[in-house]
N, C-alpha and C. Protein backbone atom coordinates (compact mmCIF):
# COMPACT_ATOMS: atom_id res chain seq x y z
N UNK A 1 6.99 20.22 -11.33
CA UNK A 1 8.02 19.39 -10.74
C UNK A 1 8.92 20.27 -9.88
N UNK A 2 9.02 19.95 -8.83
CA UNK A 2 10.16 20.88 -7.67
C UNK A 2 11.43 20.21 -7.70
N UNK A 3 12.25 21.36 -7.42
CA UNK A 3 14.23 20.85 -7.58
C UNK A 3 13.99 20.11 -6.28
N UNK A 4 15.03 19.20 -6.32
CA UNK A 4 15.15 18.12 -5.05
C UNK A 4 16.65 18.29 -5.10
N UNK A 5 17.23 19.38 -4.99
CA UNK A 5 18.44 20.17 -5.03
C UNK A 5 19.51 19.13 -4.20
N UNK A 6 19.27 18.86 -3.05
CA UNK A 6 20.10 18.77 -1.98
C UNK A 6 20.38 17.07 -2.37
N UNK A 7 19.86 16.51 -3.37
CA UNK A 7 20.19 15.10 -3.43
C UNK A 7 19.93 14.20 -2.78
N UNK A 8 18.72 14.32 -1.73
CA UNK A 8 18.26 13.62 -1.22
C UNK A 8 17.03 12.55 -2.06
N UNK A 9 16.14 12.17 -0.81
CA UNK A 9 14.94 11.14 -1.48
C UNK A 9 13.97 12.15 -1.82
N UNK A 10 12.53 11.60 -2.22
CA UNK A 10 11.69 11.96 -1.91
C UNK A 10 10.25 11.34 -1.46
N UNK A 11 9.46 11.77 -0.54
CA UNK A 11 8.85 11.06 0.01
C UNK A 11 7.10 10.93 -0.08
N UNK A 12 6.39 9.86 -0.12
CA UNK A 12 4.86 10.00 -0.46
C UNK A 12 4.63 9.36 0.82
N UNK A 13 3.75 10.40 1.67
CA UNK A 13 2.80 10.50 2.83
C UNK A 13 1.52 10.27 2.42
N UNK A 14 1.04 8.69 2.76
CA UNK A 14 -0.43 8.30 2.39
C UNK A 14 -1.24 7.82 3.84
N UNK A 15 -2.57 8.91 4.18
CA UNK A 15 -3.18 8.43 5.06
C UNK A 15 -3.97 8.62 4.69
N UNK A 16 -5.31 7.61 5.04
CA UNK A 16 -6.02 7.38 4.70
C UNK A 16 -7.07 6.47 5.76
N UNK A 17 -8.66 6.06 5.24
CA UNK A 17 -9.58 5.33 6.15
C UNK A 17 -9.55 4.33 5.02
N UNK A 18 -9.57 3.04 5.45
CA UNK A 18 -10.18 2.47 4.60
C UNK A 18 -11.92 1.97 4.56
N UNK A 19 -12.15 1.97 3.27
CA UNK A 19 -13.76 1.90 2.82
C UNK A 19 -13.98 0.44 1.91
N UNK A 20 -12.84 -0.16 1.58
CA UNK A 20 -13.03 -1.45 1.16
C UNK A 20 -12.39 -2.31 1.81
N UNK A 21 -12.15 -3.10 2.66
CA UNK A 21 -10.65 -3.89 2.85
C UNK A 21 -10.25 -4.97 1.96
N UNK A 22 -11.48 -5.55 0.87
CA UNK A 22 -10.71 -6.64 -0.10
C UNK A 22 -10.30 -6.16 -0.96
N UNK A 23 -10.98 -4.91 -1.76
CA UNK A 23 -10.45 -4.16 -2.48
C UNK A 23 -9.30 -3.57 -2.19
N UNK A 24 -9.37 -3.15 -1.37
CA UNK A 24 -7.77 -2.48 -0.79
C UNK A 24 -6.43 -3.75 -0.89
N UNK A 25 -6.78 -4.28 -0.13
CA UNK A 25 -6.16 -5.80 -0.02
C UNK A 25 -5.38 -6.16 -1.63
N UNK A 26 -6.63 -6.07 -2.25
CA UNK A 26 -5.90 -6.40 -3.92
C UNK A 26 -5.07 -5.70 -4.51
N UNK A 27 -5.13 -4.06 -3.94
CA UNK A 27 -4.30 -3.10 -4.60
C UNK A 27 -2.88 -3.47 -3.32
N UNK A 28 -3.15 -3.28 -2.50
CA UNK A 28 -1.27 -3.58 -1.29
C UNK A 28 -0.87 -4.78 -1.33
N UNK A 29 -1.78 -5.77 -2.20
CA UNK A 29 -0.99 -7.26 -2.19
C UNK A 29 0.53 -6.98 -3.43
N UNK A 30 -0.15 -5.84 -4.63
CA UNK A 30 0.24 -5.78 -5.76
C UNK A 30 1.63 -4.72 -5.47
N UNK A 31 1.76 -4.54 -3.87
CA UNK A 31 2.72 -2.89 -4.06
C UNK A 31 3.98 -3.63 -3.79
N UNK A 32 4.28 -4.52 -3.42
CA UNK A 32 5.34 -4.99 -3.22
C UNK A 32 6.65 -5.47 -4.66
N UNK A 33 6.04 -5.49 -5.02
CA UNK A 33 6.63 -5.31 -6.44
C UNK A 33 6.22 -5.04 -7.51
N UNK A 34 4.92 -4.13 -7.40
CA UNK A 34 5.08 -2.68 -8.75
C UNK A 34 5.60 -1.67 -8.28
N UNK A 35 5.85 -1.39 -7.07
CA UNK A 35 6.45 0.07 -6.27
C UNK A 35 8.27 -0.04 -6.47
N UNK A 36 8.61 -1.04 -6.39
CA UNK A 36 10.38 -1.04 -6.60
C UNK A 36 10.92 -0.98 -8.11
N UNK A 37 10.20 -1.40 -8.88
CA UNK A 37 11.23 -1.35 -10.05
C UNK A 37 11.33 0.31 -10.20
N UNK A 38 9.79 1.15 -9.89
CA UNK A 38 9.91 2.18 -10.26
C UNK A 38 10.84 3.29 -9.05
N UNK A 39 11.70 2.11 -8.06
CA UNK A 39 12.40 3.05 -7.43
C UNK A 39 11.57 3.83 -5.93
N UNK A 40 10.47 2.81 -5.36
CA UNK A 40 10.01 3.29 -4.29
C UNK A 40 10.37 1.87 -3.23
N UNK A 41 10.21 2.34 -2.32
CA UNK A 41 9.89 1.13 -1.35
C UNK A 41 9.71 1.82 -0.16
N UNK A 42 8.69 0.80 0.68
CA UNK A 42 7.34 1.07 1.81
C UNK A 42 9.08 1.21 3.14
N UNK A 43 8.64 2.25 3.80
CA UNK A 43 9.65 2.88 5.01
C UNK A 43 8.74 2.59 5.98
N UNK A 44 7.59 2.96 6.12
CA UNK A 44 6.97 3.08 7.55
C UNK A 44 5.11 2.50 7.01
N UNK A 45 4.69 2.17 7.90
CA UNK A 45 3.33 1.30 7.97
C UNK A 45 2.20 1.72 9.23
N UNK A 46 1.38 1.89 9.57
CA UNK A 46 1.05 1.94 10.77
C UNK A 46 -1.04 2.41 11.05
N UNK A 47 -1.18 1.97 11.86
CA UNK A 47 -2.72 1.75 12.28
C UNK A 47 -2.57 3.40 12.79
N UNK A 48 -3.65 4.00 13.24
CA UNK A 48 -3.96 5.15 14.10
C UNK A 48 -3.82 4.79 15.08
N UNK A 49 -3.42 5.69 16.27
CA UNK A 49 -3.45 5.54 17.71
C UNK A 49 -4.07 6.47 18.65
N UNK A 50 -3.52 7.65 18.20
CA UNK A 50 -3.64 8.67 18.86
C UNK A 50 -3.76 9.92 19.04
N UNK A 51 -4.50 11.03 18.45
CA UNK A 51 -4.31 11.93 18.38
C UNK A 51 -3.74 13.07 19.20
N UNK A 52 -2.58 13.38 19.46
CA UNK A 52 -1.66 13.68 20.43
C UNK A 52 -1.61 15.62 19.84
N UNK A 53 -1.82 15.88 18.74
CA UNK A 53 -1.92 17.77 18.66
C UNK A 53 -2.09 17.90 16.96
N UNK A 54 -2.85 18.81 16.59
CA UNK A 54 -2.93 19.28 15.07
C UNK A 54 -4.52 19.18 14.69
N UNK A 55 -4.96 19.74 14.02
CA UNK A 55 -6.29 19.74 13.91
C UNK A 55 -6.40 19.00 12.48
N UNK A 56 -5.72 17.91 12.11
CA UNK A 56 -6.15 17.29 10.70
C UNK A 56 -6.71 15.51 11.21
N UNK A 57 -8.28 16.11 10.79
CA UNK A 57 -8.75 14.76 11.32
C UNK A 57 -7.98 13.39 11.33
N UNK A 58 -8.24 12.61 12.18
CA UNK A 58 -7.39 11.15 12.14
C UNK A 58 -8.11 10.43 10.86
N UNK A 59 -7.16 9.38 10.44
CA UNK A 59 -6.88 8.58 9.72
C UNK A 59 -6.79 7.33 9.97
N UNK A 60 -7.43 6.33 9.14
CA UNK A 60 -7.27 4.57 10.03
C UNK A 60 -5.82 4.43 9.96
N UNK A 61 -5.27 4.96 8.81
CA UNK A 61 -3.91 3.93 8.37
C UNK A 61 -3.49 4.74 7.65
N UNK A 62 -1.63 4.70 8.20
CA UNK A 62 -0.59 5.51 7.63
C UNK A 62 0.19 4.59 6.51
N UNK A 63 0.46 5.42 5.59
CA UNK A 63 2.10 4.19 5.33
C UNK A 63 3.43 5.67 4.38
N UNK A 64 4.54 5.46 4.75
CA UNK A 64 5.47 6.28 4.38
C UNK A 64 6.14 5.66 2.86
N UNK A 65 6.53 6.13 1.82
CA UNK A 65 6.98 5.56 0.87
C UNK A 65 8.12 6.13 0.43
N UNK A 66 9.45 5.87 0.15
CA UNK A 66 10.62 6.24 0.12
C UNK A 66 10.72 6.32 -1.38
N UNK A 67 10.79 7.16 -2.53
CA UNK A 67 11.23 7.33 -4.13
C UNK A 67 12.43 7.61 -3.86
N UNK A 68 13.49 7.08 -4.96
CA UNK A 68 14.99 7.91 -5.45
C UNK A 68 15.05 8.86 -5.69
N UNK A 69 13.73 9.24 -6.27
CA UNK A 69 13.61 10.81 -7.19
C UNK A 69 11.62 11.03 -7.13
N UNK A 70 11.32 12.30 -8.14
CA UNK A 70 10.42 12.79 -7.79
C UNK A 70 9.75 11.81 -9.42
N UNK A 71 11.11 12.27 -10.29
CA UNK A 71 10.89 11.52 -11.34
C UNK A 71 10.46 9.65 -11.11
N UNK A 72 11.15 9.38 -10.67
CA UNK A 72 10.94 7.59 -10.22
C UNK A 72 9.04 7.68 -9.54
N UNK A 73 8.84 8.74 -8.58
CA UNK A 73 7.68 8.52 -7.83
C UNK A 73 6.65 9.24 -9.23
N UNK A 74 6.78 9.89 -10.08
CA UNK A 74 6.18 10.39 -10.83
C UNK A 74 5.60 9.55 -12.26
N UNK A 75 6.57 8.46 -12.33
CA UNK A 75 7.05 7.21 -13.29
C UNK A 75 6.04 6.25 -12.52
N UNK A 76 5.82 5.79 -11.43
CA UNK A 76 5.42 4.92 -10.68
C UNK A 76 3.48 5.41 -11.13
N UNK A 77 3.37 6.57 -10.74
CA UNK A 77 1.92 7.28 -10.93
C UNK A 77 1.39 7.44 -11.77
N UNK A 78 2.11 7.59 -13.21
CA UNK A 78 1.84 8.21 -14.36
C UNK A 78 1.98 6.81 -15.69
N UNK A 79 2.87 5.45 -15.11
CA UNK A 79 2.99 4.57 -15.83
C UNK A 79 0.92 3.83 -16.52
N UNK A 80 0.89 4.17 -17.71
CA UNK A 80 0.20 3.08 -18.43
C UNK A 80 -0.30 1.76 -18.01
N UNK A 81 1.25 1.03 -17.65
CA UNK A 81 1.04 -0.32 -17.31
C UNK A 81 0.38 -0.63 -16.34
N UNK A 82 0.45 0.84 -15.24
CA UNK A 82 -0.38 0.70 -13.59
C UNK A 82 -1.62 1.04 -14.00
N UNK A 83 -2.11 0.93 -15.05
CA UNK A 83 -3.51 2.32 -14.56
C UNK A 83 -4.65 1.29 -14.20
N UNK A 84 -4.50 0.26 -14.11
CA UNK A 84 -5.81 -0.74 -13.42
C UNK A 84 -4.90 -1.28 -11.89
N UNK A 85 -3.88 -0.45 -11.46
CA UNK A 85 -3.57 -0.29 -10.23
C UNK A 85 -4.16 0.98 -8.62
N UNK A 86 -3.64 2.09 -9.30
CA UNK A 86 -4.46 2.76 -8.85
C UNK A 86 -6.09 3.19 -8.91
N UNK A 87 -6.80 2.70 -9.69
CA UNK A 87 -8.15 2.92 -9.23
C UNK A 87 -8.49 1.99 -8.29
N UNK A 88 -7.68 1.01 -7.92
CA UNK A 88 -8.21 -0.35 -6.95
C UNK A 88 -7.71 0.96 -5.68
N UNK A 89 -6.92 1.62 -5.54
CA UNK A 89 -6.21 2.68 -4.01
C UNK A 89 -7.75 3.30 -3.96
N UNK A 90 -7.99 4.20 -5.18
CA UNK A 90 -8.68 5.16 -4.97
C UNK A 90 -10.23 4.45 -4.57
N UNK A 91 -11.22 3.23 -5.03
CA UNK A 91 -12.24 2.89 -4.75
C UNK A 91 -12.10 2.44 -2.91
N UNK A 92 -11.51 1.80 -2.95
CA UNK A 92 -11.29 1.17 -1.55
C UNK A 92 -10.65 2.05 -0.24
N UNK A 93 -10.57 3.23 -0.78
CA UNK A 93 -10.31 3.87 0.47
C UNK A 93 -11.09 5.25 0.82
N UNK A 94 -10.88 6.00 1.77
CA UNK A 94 -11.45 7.14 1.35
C UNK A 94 -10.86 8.38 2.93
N UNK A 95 -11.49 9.34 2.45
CA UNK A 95 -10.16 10.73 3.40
C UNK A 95 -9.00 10.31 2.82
N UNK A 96 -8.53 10.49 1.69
CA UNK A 96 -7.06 9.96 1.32
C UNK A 96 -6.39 10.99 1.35
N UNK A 97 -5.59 11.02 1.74
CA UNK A 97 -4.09 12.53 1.93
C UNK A 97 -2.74 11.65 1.44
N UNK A 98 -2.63 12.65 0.48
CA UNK A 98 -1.53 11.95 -0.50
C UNK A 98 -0.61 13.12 -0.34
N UNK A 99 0.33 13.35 0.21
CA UNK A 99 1.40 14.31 0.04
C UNK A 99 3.21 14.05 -0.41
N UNK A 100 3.67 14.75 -0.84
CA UNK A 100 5.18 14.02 -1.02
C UNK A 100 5.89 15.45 -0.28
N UNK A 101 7.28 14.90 -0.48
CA UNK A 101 8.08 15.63 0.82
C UNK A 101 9.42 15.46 0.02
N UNK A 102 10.30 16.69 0.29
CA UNK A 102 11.67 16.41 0.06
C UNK A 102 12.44 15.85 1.19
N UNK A 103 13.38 15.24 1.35
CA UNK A 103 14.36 14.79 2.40
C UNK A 103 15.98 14.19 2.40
N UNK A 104 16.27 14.46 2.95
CA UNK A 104 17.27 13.30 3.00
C UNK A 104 17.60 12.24 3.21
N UNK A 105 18.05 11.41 2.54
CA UNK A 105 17.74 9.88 3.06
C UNK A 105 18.59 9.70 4.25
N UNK A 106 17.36 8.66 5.62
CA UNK A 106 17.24 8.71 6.69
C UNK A 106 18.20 7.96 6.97
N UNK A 107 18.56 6.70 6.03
CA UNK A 107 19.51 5.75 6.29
C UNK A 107 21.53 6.54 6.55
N UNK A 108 21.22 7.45 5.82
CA UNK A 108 22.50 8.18 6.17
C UNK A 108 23.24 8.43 7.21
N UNK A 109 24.31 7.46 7.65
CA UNK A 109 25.40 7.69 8.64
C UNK A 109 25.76 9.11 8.70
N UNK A 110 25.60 9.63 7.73
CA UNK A 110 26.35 10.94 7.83
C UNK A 110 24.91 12.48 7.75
N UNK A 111 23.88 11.41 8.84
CA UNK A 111 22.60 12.59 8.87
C UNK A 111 23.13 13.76 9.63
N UNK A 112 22.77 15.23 9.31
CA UNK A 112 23.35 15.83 10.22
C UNK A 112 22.49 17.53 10.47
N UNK A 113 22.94 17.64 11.52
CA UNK A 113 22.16 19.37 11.66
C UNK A 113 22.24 20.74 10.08
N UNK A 114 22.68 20.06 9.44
CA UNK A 114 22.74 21.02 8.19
C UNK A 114 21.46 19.67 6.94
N UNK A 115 21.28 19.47 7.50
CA UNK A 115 20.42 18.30 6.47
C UNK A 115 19.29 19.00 7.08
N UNK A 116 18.89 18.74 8.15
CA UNK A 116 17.53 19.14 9.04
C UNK A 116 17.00 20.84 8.66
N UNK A 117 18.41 21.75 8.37
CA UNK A 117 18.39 23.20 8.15
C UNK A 117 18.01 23.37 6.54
N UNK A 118 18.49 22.54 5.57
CA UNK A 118 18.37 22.60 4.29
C UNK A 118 16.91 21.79 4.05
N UNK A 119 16.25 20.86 4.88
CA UNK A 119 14.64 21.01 5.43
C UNK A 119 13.91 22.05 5.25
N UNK A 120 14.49 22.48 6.29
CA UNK A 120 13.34 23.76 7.00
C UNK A 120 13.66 24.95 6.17
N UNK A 121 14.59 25.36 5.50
CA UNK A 121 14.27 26.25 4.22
C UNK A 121 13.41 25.73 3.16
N UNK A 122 12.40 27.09 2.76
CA UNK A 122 11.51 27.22 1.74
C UNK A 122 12.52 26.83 0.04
């Protein structure tokens, strides 16, 4: 588990192809409310477009996921009650890149050049 020191969010980066779409379908019909109690909710969504620089093959489909904590996104993954949730992600898709991220939450009026610096330190 990593310090999320600065009190910000933290974030799960899921791209992926999909390899089922009803299967898939059954697991993102279900995220809309198993993902919030445990303190996540969907920020960003999006198809592929374009590969514009980076050498990490493209992906059909992005989606960004916003946790309170690492604990809340860790609660969400590790809950019992989900576990005939995620194997519906994992059959139906495939190239999956699952990464999480520290940040600050974006909604912040008070975002600022020392948020972006406490980023980019290791």
């Amino acid at each position: 588990m990593s310090e999320n020191s600065h009190g910000g969010k933290f974030y799960a980066l899921n791209m992926f192809d999909v390899a089922d779409e009803e299967k898939y379908l059954s697991y993102f019909s279900r995220l809309p409310e198993a993902a919030p109690p445990y303190g996540g909710r969907m920020v960003a969504l999006g198809r592929f477009r374009d590969n514009v620089a980076g050498d990490l093959a493209p992906r059909q489909v992005l989606f960004l996921v916003e946790w309170e904590s690492e604990e809340a996104f860790n609660s969400f993954r590790d809950d019992p009650d989900l576990a005939d949730l995620h194997p519906l992600r994992e059959s139906s898709t495939a190239s999956y890149i699952w990464q999480t991220f520290d940040g600050p939450d974006m909604n912040d009026p008070d975002l600022s050049l020392d948020d972006v610096l406490r980023v980019l330190k290791p």
